[in-house]
Protein backbone atom coordinates (compact mmCIF):
# COMPACT_ATOMS: atom_id res chain seq x y z
CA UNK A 1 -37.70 -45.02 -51.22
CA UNK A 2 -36.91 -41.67 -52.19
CA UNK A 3 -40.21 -39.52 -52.14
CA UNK A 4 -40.87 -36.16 -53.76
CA UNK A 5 -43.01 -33.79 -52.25
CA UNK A 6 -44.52 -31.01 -54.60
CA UNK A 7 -45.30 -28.24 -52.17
CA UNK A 8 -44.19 -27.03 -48.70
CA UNK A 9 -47.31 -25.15 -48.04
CA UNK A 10 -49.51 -26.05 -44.96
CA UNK A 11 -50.29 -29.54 -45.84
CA UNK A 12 -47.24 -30.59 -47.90
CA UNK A 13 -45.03 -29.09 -45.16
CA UNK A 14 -47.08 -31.18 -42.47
CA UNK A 15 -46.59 -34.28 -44.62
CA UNK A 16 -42.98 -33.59 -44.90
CA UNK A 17 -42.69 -33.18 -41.41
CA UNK A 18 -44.46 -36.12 -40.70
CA UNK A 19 -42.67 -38.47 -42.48
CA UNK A 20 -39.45 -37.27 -41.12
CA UNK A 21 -40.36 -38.26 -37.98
CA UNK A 22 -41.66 -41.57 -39.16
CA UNK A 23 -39.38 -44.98 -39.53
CA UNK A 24 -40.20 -45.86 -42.66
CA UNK A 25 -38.69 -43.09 -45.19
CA UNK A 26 -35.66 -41.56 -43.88
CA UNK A 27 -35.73 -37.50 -43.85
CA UNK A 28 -32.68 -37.94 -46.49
CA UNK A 29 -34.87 -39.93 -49.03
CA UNK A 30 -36.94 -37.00 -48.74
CA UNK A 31 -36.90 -33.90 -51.13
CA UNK A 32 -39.40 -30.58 -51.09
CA UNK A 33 -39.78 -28.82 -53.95
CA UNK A 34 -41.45 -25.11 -53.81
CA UNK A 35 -41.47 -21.91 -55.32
CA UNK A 36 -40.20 -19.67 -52.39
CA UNK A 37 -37.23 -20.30 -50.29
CA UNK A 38 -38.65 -19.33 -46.47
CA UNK A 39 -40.71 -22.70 -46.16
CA UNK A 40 -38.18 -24.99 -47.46
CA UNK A 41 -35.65 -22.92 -45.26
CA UNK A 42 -37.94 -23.68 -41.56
CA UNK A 43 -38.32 -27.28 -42.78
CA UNK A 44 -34.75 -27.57 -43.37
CA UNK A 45 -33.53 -26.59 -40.63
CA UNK A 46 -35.93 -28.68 -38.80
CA UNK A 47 -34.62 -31.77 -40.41
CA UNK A 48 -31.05 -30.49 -41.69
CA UNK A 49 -30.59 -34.43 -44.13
CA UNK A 50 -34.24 -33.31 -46.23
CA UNK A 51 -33.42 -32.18 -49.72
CA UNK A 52 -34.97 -28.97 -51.10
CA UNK A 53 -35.51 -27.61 -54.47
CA UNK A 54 -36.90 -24.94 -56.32
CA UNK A 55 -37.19 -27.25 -59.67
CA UNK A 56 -40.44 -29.73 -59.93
CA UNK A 57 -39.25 -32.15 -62.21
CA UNK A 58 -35.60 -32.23 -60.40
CA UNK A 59 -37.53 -33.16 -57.13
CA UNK A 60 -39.20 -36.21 -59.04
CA UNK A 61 -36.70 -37.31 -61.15
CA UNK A 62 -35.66 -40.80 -59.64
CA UNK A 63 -38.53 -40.47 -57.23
CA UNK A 64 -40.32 -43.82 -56.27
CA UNK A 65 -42.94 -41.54 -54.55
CA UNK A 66 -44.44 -38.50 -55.94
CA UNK A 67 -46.68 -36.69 -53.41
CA UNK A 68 -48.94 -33.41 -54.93
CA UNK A 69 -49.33 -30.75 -52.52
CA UNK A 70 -50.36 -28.25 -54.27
CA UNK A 71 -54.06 -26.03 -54.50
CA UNK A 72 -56.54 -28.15 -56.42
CA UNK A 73 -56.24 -25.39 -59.21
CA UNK A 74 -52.45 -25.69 -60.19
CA UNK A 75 -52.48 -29.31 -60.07
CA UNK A 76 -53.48 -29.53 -63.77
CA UNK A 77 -50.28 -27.27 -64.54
CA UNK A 78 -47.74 -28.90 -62.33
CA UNK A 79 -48.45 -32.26 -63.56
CA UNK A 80 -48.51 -30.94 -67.48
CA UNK A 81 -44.90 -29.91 -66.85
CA UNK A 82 -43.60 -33.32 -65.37
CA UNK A 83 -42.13 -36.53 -67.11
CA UNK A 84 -43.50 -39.09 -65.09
CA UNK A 85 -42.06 -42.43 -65.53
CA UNK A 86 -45.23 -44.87 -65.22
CA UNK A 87 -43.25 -47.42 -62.37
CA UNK A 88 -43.67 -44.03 -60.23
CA UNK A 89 -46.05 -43.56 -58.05
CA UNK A 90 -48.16 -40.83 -57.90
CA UNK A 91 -50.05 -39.58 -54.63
CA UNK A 92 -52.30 -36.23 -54.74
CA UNK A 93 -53.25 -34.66 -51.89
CA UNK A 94 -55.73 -32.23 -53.65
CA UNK A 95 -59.57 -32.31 -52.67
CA UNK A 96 -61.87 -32.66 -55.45
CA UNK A 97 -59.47 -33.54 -57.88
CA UNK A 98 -60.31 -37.56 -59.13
CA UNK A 99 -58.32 -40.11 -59.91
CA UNK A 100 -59.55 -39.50 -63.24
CA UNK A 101 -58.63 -35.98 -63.98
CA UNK A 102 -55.45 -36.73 -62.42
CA UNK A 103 -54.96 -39.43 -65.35
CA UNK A 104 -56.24 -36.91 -68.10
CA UNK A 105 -52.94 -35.36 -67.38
CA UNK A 106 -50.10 -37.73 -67.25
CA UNK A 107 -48.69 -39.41 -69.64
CA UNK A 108 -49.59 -43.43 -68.51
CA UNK A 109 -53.29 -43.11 -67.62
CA UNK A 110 -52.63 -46.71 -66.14
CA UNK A 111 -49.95 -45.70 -63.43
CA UNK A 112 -50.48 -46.30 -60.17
CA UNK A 113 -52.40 -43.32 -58.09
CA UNK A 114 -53.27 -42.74 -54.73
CA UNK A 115 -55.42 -40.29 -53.45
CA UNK A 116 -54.72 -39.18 -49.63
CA UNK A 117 -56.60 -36.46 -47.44
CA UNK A 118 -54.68 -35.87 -44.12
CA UNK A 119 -55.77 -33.01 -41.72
CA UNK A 120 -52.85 -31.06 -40.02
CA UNK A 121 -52.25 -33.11 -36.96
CA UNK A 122 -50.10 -34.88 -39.67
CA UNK A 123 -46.88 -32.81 -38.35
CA UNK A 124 -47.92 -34.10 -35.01
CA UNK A 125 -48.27 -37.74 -35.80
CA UNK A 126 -51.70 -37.69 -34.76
CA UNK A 127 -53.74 -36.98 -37.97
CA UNK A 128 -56.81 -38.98 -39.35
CA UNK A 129 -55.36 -39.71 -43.13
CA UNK A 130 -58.33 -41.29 -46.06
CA UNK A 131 -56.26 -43.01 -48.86
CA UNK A 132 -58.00 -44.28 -51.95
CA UNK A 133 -56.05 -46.39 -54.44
CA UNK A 134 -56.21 -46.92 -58.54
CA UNK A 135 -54.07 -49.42 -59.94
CA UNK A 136 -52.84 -50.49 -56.65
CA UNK A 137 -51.41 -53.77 -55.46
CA UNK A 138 -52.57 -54.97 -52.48
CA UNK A 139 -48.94 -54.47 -51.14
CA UNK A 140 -48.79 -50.74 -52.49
CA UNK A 141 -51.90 -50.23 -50.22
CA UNK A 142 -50.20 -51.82 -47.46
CA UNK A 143 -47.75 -49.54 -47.90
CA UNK A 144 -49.22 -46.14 -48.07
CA UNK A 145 -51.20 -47.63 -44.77
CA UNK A 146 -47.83 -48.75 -43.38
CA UNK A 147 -46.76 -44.93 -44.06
CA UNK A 148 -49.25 -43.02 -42.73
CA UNK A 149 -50.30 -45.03 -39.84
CA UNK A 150 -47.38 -43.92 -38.21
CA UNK A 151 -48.87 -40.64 -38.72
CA UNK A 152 -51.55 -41.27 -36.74
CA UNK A 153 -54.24 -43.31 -37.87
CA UNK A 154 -54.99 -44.04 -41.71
CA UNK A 155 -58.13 -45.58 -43.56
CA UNK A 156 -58.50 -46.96 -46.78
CA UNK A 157 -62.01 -46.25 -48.47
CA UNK A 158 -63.34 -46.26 -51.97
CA UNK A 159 -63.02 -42.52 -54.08
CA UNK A 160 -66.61 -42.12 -54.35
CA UNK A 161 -66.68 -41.99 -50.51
CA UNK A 162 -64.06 -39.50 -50.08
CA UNK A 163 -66.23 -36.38 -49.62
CA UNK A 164 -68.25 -37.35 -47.15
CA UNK A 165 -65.12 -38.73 -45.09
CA UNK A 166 -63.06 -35.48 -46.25
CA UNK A 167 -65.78 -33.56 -43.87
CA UNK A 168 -65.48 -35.60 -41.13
CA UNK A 169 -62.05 -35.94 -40.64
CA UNK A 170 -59.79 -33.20 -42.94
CA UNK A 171 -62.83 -30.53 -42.02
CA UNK A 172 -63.88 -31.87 -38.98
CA UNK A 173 -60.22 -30.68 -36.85
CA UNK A 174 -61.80 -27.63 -37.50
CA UNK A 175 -65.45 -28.06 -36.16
CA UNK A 176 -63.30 -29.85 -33.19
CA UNK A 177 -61.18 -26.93 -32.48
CA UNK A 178 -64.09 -24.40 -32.96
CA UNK A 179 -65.55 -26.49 -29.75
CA UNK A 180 -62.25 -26.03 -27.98
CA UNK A 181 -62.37 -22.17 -28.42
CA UNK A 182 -66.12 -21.51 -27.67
CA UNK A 183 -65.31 -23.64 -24.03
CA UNK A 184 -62.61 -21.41 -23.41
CA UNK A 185 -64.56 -18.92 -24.05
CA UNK A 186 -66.48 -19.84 -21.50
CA UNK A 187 -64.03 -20.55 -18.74
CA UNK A 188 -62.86 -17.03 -19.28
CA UNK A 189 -66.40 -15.63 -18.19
CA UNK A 190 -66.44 -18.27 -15.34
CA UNK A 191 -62.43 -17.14 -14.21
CA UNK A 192 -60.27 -19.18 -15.84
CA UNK A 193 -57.40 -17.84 -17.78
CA UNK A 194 -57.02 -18.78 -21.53
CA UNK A 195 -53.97 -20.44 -21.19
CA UNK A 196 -55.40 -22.71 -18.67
CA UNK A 197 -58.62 -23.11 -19.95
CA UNK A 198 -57.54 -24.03 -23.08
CA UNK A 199 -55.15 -26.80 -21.82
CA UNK A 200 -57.90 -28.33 -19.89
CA UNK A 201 -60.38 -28.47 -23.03
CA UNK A 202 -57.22 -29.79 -25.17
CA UNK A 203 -56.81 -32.62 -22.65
CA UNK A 204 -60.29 -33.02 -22.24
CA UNK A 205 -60.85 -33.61 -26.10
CA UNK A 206 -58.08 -35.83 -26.39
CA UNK A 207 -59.03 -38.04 -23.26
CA UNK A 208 -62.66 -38.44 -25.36
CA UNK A 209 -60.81 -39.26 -28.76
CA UNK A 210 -58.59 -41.74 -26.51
CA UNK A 211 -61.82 -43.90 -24.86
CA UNK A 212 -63.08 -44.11 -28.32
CA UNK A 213 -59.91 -45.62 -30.05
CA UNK A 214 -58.95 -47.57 -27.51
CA UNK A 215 -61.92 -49.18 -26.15
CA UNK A 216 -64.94 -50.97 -27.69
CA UNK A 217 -67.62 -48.58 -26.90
CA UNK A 218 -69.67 -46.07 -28.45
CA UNK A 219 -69.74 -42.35 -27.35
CA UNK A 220 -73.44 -42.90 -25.98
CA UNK A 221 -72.13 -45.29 -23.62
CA UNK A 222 -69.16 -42.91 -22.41
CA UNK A 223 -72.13 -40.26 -22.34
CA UNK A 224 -73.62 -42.40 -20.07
CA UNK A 225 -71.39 -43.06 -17.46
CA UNK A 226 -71.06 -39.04 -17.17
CA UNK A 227 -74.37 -38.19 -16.74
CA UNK A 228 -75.19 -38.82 -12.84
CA UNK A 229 -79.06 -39.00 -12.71
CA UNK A 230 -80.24 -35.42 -11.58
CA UNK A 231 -76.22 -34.28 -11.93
CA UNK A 232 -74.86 -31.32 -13.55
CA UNK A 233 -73.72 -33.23 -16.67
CA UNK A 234 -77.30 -34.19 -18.02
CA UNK A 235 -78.51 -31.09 -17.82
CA UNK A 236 -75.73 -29.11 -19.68
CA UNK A 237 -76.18 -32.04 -22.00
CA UNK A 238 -79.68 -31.00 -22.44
CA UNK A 239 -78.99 -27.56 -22.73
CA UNK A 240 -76.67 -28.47 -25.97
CA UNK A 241 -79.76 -30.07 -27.42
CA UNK A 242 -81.93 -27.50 -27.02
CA UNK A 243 -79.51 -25.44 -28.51
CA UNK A 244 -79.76 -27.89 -31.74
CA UNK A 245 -75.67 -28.85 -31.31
CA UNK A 246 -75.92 -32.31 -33.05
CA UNK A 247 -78.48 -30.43 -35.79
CA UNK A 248 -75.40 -27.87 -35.94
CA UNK A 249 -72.39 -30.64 -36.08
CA UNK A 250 -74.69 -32.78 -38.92
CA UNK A 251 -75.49 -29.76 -40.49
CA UNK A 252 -71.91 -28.32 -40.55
CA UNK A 253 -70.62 -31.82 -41.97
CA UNK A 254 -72.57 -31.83 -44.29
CA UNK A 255 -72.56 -28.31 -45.70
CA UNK A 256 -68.79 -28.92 -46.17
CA UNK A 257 -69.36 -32.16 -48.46
């Protein structure tokens, strides 16, 4: 399945990476095309059997795969100056961009489209990845969840509820991270050192993520079994609500719809 990836900036380079790692396209079906030469250089040597290219439309010639990684603003342009063949496949990676302005400039308005928002723990195998579909089989859809699954874990939901989830998951590692820096922060006043501190948060986050995936249980429950009656936990819980935290997550979430 030889897949094209337009793009080796943050996102397309992530994607790249990840599905080198992955079992189900080999790095050599793989080929990068972008306009400068350091990028493609770091992921090549990386993964020494991925093509590269400076050429577009030599990167998606004989491409089952097409995968747009490019700012939402040149994705007009970049697909005006392919030949798409309409049994390709074509996956954009661009938020804001629908499936039907992505038709309004290819050739077949009727070839099969995915839409795909991964956050950067892609490169990681660890990233929270929305697909939507148009003109999808049910097996292509297995597929691009077959795919990015091994990425971490992927979701398929309808376009018109992509912005909404984009904030959550492709904005949220952000709003999660923030938390990771301001309790560092806060173990350096307290003694720790950073690179301590910020292992413990790291860990700490990732334990939380972990009871949630792989339990059936809600975080008030977890919440719960933390906060002792009359401990320490309840009341620094209580001093993140009268700081309005959850009015500042909701907020934040949805300020970046």
């Amino acid at each position: 399945m030889k897949t094209a990836i337009i793009g080796a900036g943050n996102m397309g380079g992530s994607i790249a990476r990840g599905l080198a790692k992955g079992s189900i396209i080999p790095a050599s079906d793989i080929i990068v095309s972008n306009p400068s030469q350091g990028k493609l250089d770091k992921l090549k040597a990386e993964f020494p059997a991925l093509q590269t290219t400076h050429d577009n439309q030599e990167a998606v010639t004989g491409a089952e795969f097409i995968i747009l990684a490019v700012k939402p603003w040149l994705i007009k342009p970049v697909l005006r100056e392919l030949k798409l063949k309409s049994k390709q496949i074509l996956i954009s990676v661009a938020a804001g961009i629908s499936f039907e302005e992505l038709a309004q400039n290819v050739a077949d308005k009727e070839m099969t489209m995915f839409r795909i928002i991964p956050n950067t723990a892609v490169s990681e195998m660890e990233s929270m990845t929305l697909i939507a579909s148009r003109n999808a089989t049910k097996e292509q859809e297995q597929l691009m969840l077959d795919i990015f699954n091994q990425m971490g874990l992927a979701l398929l939901i309808p376009e018109e509820k992509f912005a909404a989830a984009t904030s959550m998951t492709s904005c949220g590692i952000a709003y999660v991270l923030k938390y990771i820096q301001a309790a560092m922060q806060a173990g350096i006043e307290m003694g720790i050192y950073p690179q301590d501190g910020m292992r413990m948060v790291a860990q700490t986050v990732k334990g939380a993520a972990e009871l949630i995936l792989n339990n059936d249980t809600h975080p008030s429950v977890e919440i719960d079994k933390v906060c002792t009656p009359g401990g320490i936990t309840i009341r620094g819980i209580n001093e993140l609500e009268h700081g309005g935290y959850t009015s500042a997550i909701i907020n934040a979430l949805k300020k970046s719809v």
